[in-house]
PDB file of N, CA and C in Angstrom:
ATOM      1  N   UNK A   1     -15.276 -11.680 -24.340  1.00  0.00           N
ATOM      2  CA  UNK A   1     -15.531 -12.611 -23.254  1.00  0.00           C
ATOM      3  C   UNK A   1     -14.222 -13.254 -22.814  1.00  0.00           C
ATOM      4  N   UNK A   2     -13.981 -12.987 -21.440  1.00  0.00           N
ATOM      5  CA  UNK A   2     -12.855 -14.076 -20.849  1.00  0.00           C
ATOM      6  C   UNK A   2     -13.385 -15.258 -21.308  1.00  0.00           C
ATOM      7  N   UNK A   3     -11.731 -16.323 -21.774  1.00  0.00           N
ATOM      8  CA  UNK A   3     -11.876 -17.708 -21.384  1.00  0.00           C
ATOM      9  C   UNK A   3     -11.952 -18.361 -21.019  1.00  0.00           C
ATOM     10  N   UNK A   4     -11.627 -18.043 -19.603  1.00  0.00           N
ATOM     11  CA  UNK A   4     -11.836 -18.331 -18.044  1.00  0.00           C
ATOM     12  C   UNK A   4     -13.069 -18.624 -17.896  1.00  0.00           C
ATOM     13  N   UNK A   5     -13.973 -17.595 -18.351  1.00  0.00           N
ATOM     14  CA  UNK A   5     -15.554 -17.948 -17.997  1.00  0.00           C
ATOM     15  C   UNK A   5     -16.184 -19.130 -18.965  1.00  0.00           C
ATOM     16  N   UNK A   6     -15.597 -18.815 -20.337  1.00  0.00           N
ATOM     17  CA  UNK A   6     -16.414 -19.616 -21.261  1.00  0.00           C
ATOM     18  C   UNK A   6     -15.885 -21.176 -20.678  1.00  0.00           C
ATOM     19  N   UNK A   7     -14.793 -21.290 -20.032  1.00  0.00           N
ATOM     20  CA  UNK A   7     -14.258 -22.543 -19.396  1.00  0.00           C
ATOM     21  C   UNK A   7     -15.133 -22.966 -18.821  1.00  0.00           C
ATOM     22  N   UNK A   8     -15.567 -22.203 -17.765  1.00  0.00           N
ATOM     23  CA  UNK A   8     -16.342 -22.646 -16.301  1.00  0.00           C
ATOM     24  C   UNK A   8     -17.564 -23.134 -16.909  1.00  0.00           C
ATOM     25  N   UNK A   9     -17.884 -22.242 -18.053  1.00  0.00           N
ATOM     26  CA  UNK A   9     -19.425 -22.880 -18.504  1.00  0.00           C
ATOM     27  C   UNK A   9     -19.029 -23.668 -18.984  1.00  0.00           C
ATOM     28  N   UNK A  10     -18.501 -23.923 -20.028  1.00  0.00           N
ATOM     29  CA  UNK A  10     -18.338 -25.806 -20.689  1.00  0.00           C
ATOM     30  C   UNK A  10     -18.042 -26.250 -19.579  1.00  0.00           C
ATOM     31  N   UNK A  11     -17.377 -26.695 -18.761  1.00  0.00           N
ATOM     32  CA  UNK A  11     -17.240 -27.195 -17.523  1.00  0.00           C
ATOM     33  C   UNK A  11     -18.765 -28.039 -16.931  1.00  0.00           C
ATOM     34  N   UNK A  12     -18.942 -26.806 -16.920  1.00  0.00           N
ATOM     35  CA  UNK A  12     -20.468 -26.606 -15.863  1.00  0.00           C
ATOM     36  C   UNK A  12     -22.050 -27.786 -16.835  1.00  0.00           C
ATOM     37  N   UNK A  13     -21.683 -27.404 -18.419  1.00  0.00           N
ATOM     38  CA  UNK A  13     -22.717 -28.366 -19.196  1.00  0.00           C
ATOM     39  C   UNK A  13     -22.170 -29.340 -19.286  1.00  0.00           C
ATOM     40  N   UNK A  14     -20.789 -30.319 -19.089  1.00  0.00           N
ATOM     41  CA  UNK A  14     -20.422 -30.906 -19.156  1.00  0.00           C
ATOM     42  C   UNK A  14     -20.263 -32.006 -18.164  1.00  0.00           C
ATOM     43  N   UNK A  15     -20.967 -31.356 -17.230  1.00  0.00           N
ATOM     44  CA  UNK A  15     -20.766 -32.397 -15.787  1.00  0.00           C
ATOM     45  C   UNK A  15     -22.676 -32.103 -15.581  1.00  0.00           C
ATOM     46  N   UNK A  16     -23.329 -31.850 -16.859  1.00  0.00           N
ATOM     47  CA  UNK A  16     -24.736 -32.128 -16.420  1.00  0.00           C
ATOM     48  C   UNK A  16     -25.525 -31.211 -16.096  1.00  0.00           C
ATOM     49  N   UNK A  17     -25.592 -29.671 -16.415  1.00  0.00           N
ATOM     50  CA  UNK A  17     -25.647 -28.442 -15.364  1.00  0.00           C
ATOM     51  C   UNK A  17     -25.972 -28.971 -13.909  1.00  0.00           C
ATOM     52  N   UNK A  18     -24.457 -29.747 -13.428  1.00  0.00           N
ATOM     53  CA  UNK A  18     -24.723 -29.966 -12.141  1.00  0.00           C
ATOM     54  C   UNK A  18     -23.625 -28.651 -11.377  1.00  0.00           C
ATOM     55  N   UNK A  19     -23.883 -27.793 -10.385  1.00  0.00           N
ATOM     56  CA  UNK A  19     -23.774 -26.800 -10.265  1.00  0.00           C
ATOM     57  C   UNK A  19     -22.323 -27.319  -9.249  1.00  0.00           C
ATOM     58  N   UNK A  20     -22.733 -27.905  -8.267  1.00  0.00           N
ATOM     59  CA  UNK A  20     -21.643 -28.568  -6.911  1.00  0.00           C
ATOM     60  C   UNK A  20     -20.561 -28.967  -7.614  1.00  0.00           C
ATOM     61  N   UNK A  21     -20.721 -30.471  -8.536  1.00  0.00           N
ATOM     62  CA  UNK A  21     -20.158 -31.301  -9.137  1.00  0.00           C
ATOM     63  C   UNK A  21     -18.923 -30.767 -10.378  1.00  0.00           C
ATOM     64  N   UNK A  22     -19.524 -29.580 -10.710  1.00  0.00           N
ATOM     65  CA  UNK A  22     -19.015 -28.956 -11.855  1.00  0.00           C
ATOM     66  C   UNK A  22     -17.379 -27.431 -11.422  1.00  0.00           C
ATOM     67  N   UNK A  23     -18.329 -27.395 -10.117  1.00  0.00           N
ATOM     68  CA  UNK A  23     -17.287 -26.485  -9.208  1.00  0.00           C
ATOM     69  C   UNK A  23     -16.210 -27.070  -8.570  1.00  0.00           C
ATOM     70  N   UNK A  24     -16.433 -28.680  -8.128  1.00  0.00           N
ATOM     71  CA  UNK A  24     -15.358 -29.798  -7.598  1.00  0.00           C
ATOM     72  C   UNK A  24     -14.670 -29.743  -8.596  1.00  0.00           C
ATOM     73  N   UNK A  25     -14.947 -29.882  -9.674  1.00  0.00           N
ATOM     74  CA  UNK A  25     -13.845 -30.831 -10.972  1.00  0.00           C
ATOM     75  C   UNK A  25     -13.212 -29.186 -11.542  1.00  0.00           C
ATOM     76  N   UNK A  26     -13.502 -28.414 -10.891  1.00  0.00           N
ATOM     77  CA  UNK A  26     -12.797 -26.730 -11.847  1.00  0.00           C
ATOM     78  C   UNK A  26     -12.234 -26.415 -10.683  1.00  0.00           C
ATOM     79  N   UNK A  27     -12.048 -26.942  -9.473  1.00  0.00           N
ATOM     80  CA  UNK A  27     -11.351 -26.879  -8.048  1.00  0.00           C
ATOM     81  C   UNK A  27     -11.682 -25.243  -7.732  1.00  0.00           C
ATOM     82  N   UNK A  28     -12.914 -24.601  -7.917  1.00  0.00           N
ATOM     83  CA  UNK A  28     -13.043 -23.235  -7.597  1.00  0.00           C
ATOM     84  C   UNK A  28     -14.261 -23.099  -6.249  1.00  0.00           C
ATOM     85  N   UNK A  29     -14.757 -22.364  -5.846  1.00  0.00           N
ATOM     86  CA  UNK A  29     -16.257 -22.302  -5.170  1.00  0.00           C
ATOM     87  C   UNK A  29     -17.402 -22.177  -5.933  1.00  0.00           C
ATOM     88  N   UNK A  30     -18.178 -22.731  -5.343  1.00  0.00           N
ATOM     89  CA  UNK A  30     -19.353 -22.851  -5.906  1.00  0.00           C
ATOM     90  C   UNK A  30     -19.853 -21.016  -6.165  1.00  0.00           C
ATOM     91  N   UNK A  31     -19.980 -20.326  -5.421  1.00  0.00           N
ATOM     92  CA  UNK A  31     -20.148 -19.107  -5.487  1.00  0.00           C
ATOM     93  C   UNK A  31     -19.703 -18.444  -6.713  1.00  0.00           C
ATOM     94  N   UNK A  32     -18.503 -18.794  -6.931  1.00  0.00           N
ATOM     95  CA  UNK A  32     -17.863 -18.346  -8.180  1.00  0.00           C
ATOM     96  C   UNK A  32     -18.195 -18.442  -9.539  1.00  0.00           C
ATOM     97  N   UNK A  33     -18.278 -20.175  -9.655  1.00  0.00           N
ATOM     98  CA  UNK A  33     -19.454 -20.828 -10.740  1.00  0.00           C
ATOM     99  C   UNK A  33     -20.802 -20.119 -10.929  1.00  0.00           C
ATOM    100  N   UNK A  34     -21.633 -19.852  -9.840  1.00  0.00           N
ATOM    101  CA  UNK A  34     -22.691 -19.086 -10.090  1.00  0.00           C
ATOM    102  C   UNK A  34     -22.339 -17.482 -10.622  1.00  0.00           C
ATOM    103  N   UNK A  35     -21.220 -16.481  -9.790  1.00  0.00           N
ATOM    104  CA  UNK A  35     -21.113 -15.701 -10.312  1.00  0.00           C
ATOM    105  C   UNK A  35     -20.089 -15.310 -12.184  1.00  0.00           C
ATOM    106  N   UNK A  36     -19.323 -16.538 -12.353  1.00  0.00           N
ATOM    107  CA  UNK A  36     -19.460 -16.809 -13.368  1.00  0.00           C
ATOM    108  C   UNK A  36     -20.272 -16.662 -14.579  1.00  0.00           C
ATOM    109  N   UNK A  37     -21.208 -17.774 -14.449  1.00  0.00           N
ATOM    110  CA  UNK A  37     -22.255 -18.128 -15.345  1.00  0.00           C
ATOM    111  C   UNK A  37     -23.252 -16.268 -15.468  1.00  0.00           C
ATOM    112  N   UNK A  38     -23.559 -15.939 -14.217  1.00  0.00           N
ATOM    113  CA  UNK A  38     -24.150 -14.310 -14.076  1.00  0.00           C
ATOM    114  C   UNK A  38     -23.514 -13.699 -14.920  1.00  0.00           C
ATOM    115  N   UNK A  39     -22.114 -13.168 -15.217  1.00  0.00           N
ATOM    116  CA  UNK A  39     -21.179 -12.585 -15.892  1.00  0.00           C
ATOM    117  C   UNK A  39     -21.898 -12.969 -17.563  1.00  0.00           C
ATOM    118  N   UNK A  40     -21.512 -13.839 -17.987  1.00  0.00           N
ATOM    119  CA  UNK A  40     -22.123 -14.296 -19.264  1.00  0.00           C
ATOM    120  C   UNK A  40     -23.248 -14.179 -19.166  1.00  0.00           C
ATOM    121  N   UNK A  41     -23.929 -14.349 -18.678  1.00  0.00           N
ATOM    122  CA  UNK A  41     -25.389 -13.676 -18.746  1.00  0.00           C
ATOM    123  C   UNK A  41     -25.464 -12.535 -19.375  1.00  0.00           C
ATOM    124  N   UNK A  42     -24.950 -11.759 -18.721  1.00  0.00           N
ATOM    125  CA  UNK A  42     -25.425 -10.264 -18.438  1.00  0.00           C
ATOM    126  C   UNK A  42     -24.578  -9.758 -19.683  1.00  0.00           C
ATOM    127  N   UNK A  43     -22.981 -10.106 -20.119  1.00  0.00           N
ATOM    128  CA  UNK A  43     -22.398 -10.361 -21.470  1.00  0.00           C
ATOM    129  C   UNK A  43     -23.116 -10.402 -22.761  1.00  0.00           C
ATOM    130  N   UNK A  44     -23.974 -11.332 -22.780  1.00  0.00           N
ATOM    131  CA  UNK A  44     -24.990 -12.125 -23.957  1.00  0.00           C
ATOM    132  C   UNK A  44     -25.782 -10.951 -23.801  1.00  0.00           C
ATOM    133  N   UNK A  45     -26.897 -10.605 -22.509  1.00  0.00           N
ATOM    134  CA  UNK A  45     -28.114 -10.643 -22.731  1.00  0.00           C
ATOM    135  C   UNK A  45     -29.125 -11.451 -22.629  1.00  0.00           C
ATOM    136  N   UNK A  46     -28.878 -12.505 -22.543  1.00  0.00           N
ATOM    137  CA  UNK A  46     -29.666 -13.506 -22.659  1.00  0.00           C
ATOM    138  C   UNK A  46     -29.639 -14.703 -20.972  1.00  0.00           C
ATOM    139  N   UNK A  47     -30.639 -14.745 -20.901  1.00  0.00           N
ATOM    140  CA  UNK A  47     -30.422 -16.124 -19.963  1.00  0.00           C
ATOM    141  C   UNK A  47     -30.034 -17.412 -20.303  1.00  0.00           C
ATOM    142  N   UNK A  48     -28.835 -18.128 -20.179  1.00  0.00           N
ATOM    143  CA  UNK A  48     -27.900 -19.157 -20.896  1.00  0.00           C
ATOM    144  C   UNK A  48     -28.688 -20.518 -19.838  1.00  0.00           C
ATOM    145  N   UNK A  49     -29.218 -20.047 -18.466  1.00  0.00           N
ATOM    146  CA  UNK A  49     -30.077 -21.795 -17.860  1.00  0.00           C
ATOM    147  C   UNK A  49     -31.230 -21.017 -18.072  1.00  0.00           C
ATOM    148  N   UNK A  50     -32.142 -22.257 -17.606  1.00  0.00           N
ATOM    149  CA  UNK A  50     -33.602 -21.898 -17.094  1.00  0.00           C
ATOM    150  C   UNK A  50     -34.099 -23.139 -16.644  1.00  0.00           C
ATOM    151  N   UNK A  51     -34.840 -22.825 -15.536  1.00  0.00           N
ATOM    152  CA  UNK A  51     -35.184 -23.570 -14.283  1.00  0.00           C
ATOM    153  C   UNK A  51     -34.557 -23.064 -13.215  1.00  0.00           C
ATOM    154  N   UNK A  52     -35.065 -23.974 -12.571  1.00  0.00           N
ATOM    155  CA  UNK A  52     -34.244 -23.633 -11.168  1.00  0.00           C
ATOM    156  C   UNK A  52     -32.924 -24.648 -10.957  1.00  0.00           C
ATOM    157  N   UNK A  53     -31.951 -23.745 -10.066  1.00  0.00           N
ATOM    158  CA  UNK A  53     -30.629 -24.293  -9.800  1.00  0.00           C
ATOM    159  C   UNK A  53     -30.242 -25.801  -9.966  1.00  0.00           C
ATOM    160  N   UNK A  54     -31.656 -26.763  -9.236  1.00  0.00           N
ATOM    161  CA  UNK A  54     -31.435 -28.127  -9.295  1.00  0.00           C
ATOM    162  C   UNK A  54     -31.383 -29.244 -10.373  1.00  0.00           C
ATOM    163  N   UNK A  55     -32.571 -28.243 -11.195  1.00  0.00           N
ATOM    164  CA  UNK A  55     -32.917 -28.959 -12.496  1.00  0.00           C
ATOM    165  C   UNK A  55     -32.563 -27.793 -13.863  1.00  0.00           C
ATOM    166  N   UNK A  56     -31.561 -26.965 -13.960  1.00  0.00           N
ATOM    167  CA  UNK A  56     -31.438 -26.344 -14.757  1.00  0.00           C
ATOM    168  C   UNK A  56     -30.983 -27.156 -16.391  1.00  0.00           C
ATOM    169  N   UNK A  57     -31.870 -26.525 -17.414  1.00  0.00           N
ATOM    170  CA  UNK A  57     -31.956 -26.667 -18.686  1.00  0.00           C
ATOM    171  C   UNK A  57     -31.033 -25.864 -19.385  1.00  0.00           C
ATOM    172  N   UNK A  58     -30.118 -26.199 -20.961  1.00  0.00           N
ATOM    173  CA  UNK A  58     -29.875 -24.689 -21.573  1.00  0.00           C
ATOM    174  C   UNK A  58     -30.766 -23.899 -22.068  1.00  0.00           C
ATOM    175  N   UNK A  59     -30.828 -23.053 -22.107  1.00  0.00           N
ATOM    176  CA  UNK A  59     -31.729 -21.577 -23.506  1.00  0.00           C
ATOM    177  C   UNK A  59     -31.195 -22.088 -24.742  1.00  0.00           C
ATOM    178  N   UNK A  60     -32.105 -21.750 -25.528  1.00  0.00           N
ATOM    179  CA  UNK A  60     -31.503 -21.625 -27.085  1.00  0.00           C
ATOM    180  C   UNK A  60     -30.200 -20.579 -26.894  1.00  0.00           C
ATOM    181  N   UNK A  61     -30.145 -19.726 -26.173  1.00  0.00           N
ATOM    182  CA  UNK A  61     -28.815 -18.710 -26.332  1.00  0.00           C
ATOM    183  C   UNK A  61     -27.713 -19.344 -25.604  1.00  0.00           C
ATOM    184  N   UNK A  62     -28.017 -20.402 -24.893  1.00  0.00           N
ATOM    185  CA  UNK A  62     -27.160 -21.080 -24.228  1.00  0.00           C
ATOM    186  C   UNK A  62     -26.225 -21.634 -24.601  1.00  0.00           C
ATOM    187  N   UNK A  63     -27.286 -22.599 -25.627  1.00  0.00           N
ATOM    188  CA  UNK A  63     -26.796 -23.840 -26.651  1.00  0.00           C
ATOM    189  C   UNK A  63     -25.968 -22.904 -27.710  1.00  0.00           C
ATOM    190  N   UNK A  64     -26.259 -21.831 -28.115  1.00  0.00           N
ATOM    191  CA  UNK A  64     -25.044 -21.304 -29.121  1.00  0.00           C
ATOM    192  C   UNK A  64     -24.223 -20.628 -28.797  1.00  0.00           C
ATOM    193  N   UNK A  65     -23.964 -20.414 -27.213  1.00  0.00           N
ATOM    194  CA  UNK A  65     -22.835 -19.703 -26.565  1.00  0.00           C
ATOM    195  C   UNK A  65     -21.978 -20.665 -26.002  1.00  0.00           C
ATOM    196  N   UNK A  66     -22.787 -22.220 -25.992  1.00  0.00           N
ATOM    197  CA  UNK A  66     -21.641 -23.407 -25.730  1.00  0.00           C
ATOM    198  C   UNK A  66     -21.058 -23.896 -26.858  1.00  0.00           C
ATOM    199  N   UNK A  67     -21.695 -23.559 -28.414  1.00  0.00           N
ATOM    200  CA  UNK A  67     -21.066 -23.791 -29.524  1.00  0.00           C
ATOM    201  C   UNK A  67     -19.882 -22.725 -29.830  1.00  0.00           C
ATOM    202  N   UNK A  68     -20.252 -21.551 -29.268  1.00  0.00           N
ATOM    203  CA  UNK A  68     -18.991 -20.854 -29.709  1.00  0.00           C
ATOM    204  C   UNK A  68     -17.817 -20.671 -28.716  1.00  0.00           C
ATOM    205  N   UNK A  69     -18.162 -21.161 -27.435  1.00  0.00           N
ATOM    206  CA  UNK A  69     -17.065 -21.316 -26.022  1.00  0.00           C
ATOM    207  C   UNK A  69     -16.486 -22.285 -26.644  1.00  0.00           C
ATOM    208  N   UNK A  70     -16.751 -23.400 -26.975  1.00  0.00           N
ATOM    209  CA  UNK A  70     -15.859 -24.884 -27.473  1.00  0.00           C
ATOM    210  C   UNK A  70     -15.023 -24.281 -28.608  1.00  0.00           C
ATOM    211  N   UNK A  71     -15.662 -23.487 -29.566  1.00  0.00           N
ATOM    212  CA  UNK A  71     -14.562 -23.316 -30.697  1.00  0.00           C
ATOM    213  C   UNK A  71     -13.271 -22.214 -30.158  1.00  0.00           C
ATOM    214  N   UNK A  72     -13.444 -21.217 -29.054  1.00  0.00           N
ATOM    215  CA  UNK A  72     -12.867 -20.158 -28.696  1.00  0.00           C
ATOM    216  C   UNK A  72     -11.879 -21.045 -27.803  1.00  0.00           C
ATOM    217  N   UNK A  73     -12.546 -21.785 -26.828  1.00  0.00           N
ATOM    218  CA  UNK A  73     -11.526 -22.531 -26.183  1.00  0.00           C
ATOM    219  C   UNK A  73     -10.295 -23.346 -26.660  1.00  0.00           C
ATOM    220  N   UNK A  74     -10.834 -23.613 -28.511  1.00  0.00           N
ATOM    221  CA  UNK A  74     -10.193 -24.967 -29.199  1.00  0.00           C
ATOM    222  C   UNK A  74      -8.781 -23.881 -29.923  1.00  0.00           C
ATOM    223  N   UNK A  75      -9.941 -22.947 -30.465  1.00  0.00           N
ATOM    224  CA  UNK A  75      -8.555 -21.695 -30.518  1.00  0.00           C
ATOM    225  C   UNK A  75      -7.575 -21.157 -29.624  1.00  0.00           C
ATOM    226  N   UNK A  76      -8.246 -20.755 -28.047  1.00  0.00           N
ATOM    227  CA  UNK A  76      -6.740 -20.347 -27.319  1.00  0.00           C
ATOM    228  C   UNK A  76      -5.935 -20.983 -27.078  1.00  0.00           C
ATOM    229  N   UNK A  77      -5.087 -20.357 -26.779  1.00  0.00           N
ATOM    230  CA  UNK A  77      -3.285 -20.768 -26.178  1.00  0.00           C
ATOM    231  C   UNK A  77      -3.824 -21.693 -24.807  1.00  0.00           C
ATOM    232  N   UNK A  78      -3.103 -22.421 -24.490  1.00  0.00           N
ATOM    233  CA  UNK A  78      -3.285 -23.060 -23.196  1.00  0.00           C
ATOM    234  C   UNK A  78      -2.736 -22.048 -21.975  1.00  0.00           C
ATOM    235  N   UNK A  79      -3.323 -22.155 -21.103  1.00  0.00           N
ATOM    236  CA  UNK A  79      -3.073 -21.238 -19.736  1.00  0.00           C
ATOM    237  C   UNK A  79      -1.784 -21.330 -19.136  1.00  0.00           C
ATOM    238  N   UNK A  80      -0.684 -20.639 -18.899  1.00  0.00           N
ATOM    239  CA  UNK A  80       0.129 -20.719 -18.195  1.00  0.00           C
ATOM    240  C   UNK A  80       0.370 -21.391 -16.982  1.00  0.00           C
ATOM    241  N   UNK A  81       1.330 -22.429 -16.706  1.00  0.00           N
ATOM    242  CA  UNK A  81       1.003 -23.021 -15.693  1.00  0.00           C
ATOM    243  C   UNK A  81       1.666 -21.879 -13.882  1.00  0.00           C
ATOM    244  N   UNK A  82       1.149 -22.354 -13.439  1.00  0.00           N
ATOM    245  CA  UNK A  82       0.879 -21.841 -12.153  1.00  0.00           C
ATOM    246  C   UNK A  82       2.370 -21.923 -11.286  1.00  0.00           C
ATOM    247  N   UNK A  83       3.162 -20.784 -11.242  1.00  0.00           N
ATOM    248  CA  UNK A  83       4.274 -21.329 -10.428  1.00  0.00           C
ATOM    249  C   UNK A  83       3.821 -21.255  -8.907  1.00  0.00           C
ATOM    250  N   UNK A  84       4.275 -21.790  -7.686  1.00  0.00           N
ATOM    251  CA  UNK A  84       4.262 -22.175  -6.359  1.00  0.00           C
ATOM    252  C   UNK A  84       5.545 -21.440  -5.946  1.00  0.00           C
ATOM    253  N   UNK A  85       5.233 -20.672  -5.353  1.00  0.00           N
ATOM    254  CA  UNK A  85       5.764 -20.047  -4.418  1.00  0.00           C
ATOM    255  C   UNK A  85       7.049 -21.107  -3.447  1.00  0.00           C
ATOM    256  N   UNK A  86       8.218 -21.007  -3.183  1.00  0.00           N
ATOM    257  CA  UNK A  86       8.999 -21.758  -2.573  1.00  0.00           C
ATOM    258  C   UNK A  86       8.509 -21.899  -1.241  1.00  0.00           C
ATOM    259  N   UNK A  87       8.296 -22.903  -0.203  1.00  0.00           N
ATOM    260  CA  UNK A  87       7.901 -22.865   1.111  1.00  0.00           C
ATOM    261  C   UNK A  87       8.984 -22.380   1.844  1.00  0.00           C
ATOM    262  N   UNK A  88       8.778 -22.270   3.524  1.00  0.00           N
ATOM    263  CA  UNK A  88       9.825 -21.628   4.539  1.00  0.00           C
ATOM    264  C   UNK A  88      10.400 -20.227   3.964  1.00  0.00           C
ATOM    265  N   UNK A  89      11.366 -19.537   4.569  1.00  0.00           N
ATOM    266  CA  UNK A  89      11.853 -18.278   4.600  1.00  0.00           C
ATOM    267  C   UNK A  89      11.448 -17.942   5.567  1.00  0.00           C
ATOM    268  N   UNK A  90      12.264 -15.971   5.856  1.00  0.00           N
ATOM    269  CA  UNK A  90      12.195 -15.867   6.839  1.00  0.00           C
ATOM    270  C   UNK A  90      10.747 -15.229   7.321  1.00  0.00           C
ATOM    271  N   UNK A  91      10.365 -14.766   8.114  1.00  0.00           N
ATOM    272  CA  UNK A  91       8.836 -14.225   8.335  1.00  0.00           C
ATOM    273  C   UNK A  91       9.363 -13.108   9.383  1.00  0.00           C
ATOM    274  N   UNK A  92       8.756 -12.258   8.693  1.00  0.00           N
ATOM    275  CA  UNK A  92       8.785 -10.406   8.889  1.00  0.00           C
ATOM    276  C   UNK A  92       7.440 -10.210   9.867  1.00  0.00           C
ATOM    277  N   UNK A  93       8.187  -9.433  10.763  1.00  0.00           N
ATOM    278  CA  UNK A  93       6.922  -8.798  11.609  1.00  0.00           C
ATOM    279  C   UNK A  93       6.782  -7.656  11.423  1.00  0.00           C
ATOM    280  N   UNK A  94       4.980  -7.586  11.466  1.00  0.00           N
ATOM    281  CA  UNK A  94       4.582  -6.464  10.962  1.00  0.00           C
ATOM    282  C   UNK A  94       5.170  -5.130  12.358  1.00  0.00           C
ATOM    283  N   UNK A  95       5.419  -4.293  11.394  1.00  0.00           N
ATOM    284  CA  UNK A  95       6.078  -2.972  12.644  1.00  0.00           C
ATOM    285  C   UNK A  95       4.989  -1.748  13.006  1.00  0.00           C
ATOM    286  N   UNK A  96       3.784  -1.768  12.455  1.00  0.00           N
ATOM    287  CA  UNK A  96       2.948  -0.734  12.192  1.00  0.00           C
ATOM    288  C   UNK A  96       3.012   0.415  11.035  1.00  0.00           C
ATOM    289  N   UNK A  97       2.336   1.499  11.468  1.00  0.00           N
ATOM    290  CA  UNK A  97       2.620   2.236  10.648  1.00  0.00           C
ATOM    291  C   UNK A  97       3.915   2.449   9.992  1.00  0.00           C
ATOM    292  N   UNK A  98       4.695   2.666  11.279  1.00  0.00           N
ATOM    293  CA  UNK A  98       5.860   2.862  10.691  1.00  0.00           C
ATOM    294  C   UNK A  98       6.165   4.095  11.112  1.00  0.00           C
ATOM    295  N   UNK A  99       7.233   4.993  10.938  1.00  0.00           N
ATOM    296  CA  UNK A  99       7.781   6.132  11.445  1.00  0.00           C
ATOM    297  C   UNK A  99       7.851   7.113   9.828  1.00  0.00           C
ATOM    298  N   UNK A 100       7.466   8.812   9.952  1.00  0.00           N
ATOM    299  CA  UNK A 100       7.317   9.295   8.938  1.00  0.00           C
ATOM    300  C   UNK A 100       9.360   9.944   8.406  1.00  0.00           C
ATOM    301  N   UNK A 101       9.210  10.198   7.580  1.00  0.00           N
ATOM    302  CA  UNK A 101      10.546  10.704   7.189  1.00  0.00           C
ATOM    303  C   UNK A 101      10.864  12.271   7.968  1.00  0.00           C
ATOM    304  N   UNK A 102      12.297  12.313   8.301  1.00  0.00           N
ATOM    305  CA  UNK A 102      12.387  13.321   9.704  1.00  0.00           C
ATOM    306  C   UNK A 102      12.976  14.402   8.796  1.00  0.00           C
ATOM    307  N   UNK A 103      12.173  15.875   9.053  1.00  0.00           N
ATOM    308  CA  UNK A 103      12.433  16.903   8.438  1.00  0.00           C
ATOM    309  C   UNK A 103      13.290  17.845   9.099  1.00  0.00           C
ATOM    310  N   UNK A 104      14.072  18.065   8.543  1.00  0.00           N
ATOM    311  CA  UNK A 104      14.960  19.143   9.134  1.00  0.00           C
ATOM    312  C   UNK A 104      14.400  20.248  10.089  1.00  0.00           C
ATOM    313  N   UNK A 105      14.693  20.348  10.947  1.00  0.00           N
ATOM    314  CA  UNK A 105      14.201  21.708  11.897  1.00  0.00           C
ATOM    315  C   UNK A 105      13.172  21.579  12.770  1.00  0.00           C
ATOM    316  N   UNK A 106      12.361  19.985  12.555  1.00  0.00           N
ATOM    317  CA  UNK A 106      11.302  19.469  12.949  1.00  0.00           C
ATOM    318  C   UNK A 106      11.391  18.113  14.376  1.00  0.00           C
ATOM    319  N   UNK A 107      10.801  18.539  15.094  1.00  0.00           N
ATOM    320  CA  UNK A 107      11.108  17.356  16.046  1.00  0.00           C
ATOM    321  C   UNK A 107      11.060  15.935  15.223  1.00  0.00           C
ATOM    322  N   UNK A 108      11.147  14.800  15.955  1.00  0.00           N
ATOM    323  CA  UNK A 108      11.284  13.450  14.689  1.00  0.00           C
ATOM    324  C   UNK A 108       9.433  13.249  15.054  1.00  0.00           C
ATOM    325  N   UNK A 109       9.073  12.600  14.056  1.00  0.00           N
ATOM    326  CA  UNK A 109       7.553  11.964  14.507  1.00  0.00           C
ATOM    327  C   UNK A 109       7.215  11.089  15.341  1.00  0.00           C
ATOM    328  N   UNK A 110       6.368  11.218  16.150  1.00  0.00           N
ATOM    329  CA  UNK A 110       6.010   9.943  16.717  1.00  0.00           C
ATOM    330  C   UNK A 110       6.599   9.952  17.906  1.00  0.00           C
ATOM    331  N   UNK A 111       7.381  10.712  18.291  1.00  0.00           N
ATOM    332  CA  UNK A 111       8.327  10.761  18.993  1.00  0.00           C
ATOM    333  C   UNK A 111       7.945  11.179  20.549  1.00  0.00           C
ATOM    334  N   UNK A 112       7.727  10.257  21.724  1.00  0.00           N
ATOM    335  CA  UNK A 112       7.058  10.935  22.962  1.00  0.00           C
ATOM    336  C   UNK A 112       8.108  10.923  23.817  1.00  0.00           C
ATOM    337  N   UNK A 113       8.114  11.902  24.187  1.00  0.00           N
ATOM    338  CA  UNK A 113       9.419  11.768  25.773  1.00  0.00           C
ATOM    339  C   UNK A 113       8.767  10.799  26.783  1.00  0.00           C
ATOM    340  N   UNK A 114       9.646   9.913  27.482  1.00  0.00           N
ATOM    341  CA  UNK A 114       9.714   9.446  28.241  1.00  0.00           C
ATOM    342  C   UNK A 114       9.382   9.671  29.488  1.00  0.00           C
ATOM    343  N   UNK A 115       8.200   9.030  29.945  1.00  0.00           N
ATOM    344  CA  UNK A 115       7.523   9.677  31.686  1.00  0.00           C
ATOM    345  C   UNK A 115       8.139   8.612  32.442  1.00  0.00           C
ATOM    346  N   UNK A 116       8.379   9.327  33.928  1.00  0.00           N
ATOM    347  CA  UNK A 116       8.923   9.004  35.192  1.00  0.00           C
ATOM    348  C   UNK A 116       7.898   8.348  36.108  1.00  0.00           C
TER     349      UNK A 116
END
């Protein structure tokens, strides 16, 4: 199992299985959180909520896949932090395809004579 995911779920029981609230504070989309949590699902075997989205409960398989995300999490390395890209430079225009490499004996590609 990524840690990434087991993140999102402690995350996610930790803010209440509130689904919105839990995706704000992990700065990701909500979409993601849901497809997340699916991932571990389907991982386990098991259904980790139950209910519906608004009022979701854990499973018993839930509750011992959040006992073993906390210890896996307590074990990894911390995540590399994120370098940022320098702002400004110069900006390249796109040229198209592009022109193919010119073969000996071969007219060049791409190449249209000029109409009058």
């Amino acid at each position: 199992m990524k840690i990434a995911l087991l993140r999102r779920f402690v995350a996610l029981v930790d803010n209440d299985l509130h689904f919105p609230r839990a995706a704000e504070v992990l700065g990701i989309p909500l979409a993601s959180l849901y497809t997340s949590v699916e991932k571990l699902e389907d991982e386990v075997g098991h259904p980790l909520l139950s209910g519906a989205k608004g009022a979701a409960t854990l499973t018993p398989a839930g509750s011992l896949l959040l006992d073993e995300a906390r210890r896996r999490i307590a074990e990894a390395p911390e995540p590399a932090p994120k370098t940022v890209a320098p702002a400004g430079g110069k900006a390249k225009a796109s040229k198209g395809k592009g022109r193919a490499p010119i073969v000996k004996g071969q007219p060049k590609p791409y190449k249209k004579r000029q109409g009058r």
